[in-house]
Protein backbone atom coordinates (compact mmCIF):
# COMPACT_ATOMS: atom_id res chain seq x y z
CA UNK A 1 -31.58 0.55 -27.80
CA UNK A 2 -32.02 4.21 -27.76
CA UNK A 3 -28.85 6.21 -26.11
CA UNK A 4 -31.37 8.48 -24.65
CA UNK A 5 -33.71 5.55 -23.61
CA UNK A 6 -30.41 4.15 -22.03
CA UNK A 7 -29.78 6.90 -20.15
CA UNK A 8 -33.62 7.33 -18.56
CA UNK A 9 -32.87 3.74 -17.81
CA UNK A 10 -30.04 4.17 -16.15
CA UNK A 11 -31.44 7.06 -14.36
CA UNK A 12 -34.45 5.29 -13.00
CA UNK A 13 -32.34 3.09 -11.63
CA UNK A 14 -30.00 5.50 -9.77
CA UNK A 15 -33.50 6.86 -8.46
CA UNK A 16 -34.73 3.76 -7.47
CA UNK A 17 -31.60 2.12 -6.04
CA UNK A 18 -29.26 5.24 -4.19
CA UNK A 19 -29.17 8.35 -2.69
CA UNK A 20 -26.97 11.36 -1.77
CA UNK A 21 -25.97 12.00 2.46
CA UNK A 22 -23.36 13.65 3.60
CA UNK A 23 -21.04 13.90 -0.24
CA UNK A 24 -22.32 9.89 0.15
CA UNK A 25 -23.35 7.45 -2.13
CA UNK A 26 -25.99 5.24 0.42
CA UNK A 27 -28.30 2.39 -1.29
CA UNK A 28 -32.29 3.32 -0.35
CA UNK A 29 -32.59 -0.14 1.04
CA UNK A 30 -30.17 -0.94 3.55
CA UNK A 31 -28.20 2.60 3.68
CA UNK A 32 -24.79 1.01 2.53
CA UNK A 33 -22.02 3.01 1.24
CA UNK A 34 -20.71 2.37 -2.23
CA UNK A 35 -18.04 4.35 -4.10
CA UNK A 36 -19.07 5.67 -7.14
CA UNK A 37 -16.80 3.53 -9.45
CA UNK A 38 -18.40 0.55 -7.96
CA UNK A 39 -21.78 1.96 -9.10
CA UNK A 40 -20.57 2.78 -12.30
CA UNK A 41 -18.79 -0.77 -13.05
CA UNK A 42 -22.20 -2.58 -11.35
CA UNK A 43 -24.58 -0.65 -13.79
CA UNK A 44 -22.57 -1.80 -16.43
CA UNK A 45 -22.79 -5.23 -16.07
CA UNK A 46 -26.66 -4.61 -14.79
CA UNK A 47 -27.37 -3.58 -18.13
CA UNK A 48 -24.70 -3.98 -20.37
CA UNK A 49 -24.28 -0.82 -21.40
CA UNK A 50 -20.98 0.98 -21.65
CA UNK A 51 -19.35 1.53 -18.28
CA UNK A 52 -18.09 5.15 -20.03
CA UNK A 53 -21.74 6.27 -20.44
CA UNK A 54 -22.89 5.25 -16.84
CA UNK A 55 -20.45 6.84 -15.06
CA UNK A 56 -21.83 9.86 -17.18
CA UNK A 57 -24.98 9.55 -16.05
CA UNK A 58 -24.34 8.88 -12.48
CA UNK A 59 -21.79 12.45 -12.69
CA UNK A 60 -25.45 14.12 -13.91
CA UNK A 61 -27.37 12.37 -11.30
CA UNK A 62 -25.07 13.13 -8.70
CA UNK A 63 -24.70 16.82 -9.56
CA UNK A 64 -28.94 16.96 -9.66
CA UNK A 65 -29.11 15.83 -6.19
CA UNK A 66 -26.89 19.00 -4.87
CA UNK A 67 -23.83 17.16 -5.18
CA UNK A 68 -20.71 19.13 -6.09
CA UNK A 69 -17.97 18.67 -8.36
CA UNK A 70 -15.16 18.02 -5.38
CA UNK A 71 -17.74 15.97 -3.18
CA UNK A 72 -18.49 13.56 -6.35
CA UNK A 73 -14.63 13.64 -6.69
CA UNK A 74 -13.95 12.45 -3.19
CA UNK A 75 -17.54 9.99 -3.67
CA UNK A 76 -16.10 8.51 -7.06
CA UNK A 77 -13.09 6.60 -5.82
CA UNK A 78 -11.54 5.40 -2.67
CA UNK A 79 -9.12 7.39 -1.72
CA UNK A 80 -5.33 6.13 -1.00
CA UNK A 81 -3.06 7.89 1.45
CA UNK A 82 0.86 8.50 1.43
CA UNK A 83 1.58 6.96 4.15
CA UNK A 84 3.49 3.28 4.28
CA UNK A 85 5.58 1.26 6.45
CA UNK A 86 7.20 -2.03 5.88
CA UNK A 87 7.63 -4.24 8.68
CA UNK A 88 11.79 -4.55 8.29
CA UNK A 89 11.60 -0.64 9.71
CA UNK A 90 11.27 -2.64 13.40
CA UNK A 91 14.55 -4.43 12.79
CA UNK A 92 15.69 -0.99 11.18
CA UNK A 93 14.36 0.95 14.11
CA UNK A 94 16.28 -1.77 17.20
CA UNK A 95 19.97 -1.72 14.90
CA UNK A 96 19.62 2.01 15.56
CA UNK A 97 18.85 1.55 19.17
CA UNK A 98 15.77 2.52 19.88
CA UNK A 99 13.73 0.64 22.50
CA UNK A 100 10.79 0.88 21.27
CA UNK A 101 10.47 0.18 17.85
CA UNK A 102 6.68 -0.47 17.46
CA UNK A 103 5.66 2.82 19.37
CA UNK A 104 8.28 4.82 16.99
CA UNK A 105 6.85 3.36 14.26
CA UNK A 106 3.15 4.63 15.59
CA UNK A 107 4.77 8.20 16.45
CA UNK A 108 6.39 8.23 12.80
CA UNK A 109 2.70 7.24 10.99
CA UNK A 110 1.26 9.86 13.18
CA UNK A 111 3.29 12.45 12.05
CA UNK A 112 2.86 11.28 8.28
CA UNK A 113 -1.20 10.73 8.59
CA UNK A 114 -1.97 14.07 10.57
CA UNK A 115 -1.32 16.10 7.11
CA UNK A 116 -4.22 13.94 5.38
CA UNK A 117 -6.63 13.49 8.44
CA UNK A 118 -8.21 15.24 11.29
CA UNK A 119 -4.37 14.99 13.45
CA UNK A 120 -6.48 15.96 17.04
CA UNK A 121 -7.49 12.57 17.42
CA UNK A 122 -4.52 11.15 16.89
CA UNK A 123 -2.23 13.32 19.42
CA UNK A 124 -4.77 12.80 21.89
CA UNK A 125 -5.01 9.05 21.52
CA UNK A 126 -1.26 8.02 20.54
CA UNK A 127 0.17 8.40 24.00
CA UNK A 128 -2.41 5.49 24.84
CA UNK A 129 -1.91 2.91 21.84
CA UNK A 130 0.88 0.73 22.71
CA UNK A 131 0.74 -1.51 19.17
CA UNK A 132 0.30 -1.16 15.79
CA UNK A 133 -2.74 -2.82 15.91
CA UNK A 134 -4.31 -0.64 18.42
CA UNK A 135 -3.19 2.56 16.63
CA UNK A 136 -4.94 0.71 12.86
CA UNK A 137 -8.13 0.38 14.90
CA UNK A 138 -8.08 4.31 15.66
CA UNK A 139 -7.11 5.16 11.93
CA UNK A 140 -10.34 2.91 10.63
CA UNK A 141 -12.49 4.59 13.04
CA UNK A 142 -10.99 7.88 11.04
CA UNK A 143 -12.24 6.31 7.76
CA UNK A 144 -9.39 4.41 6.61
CA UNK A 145 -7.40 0.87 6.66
CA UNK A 146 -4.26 -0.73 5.44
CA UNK A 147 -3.95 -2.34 2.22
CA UNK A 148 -2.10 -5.79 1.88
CA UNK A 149 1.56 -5.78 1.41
CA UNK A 150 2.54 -4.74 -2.23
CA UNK A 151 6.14 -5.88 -3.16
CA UNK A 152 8.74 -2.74 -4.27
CA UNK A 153 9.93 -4.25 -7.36
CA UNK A 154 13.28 -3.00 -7.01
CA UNK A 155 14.17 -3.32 -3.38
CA UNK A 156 11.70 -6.69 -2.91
CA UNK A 157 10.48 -4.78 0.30
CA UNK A 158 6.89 -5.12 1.43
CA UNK A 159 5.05 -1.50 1.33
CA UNK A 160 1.72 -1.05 3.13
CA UNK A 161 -0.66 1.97 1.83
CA UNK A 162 -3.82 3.55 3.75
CA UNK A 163 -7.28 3.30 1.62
CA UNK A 164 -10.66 4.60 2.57
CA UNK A 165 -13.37 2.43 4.46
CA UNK A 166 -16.73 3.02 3.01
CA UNK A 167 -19.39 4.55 5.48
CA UNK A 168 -20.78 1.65 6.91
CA UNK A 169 -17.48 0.07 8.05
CA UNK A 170 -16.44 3.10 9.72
CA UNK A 171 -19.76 3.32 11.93
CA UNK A 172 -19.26 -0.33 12.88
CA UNK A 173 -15.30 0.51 13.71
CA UNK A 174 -16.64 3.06 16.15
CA UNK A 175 -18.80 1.81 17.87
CA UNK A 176 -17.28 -1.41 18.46
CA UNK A 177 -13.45 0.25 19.48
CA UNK A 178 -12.61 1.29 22.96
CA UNK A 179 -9.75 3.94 22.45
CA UNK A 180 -12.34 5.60 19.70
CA UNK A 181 -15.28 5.65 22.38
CA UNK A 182 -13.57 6.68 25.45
CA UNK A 183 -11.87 9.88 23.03
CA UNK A 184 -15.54 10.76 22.37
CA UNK A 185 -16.99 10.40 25.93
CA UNK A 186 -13.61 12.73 27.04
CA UNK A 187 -13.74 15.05 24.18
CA UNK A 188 -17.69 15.72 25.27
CA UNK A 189 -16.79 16.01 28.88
CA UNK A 190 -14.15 19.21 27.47
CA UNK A 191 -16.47 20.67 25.81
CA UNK A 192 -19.42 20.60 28.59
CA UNK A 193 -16.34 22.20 30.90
């Protein structure tokens, strides 16, 4: 086939299938969020074409919808945070004697997250989280979760990362968490005082 009857092909099919809201990439159907890589890697095997040459196309696509050069960027990949914990830094944390291990642990991934993400919502909220679980469920409502335990290979030590939720999950996160929900309904009672 044609590389320029490729290409129309692959553009009728970004037409047909997505579209741009909010620096998003939402499918026209049920208005899911997919990274851009997934697109790319999906039209590849859709068509199988050269996964090169529709990421090309998709970069054009996306930059004749109003999409800019940052916001495709940020749309392409998942981002990854620098922020990670291990779960020995509890034992760490008591040895040193501190009480409360699990709530240091929360005030020391506050401090580390609140250069990469909006830090307001988490200094309101992290005097009410008492575990790490409740503090998670406020960082996914914020657009991101923790990865599974990768291994150091030189200190054996399990190392958690933060990656990006797509759109969709981070709706459903808040609506459905309490601590996310209450910060709104407070937040809007500020600002109507």
């Amino acid at each position: 086939m044609d590389l320029n009857k490729q290409k129309i092909q692959l553009w009728e099919y970004l037409d047909k299938t997505y579209y741009i809201k909010v620096g998003k990439f939402l499918t026209r159907y049920e208005s899911i969020h997919e990274f851009g890589s997934s697109i790319a890697k999906s039209m590849a095997r859709i068509f199988s074409f050269d996964e090169e040459l529709c990421k090309q196309v998709l970069t054009y696509w996306a930059y004749s919808h109003d999409m800019s050069e940052k916001q495709f960027d940020d749309a392409y990949y998942p981002k990854l945070l620098k922020t990670s914990w291990n779960p020995e830094m509890s034992n760490d944390l008591i040895a040193y004697g501190i009480n409360y291990p699990e709530q240091q642990i929360i005030d020391l991934l506050a401090q580390q997250l609140s250069d990469e993400i909006d830090a307001q919502i988490l200094k309101d909220l992290k005097h009410e989280l008492q575990t790490i679980d409740e503090f998670l469920s406020v960082v996914k409502c914020m657009g991101y979760a923790p990865t599974s335990a990768v291994y150091d290979p030189i200190t054996f030590m399990p190392r958690k990362h933060f990656m990006a939720l797509n759109y969709n999950e981070v709706l459903n996160e808040r609506q459905n968490n309490t601590y996310w929900q209450d910060w709104i309904r407070t937040r809007g009672l500020h600002e109507e005082t």
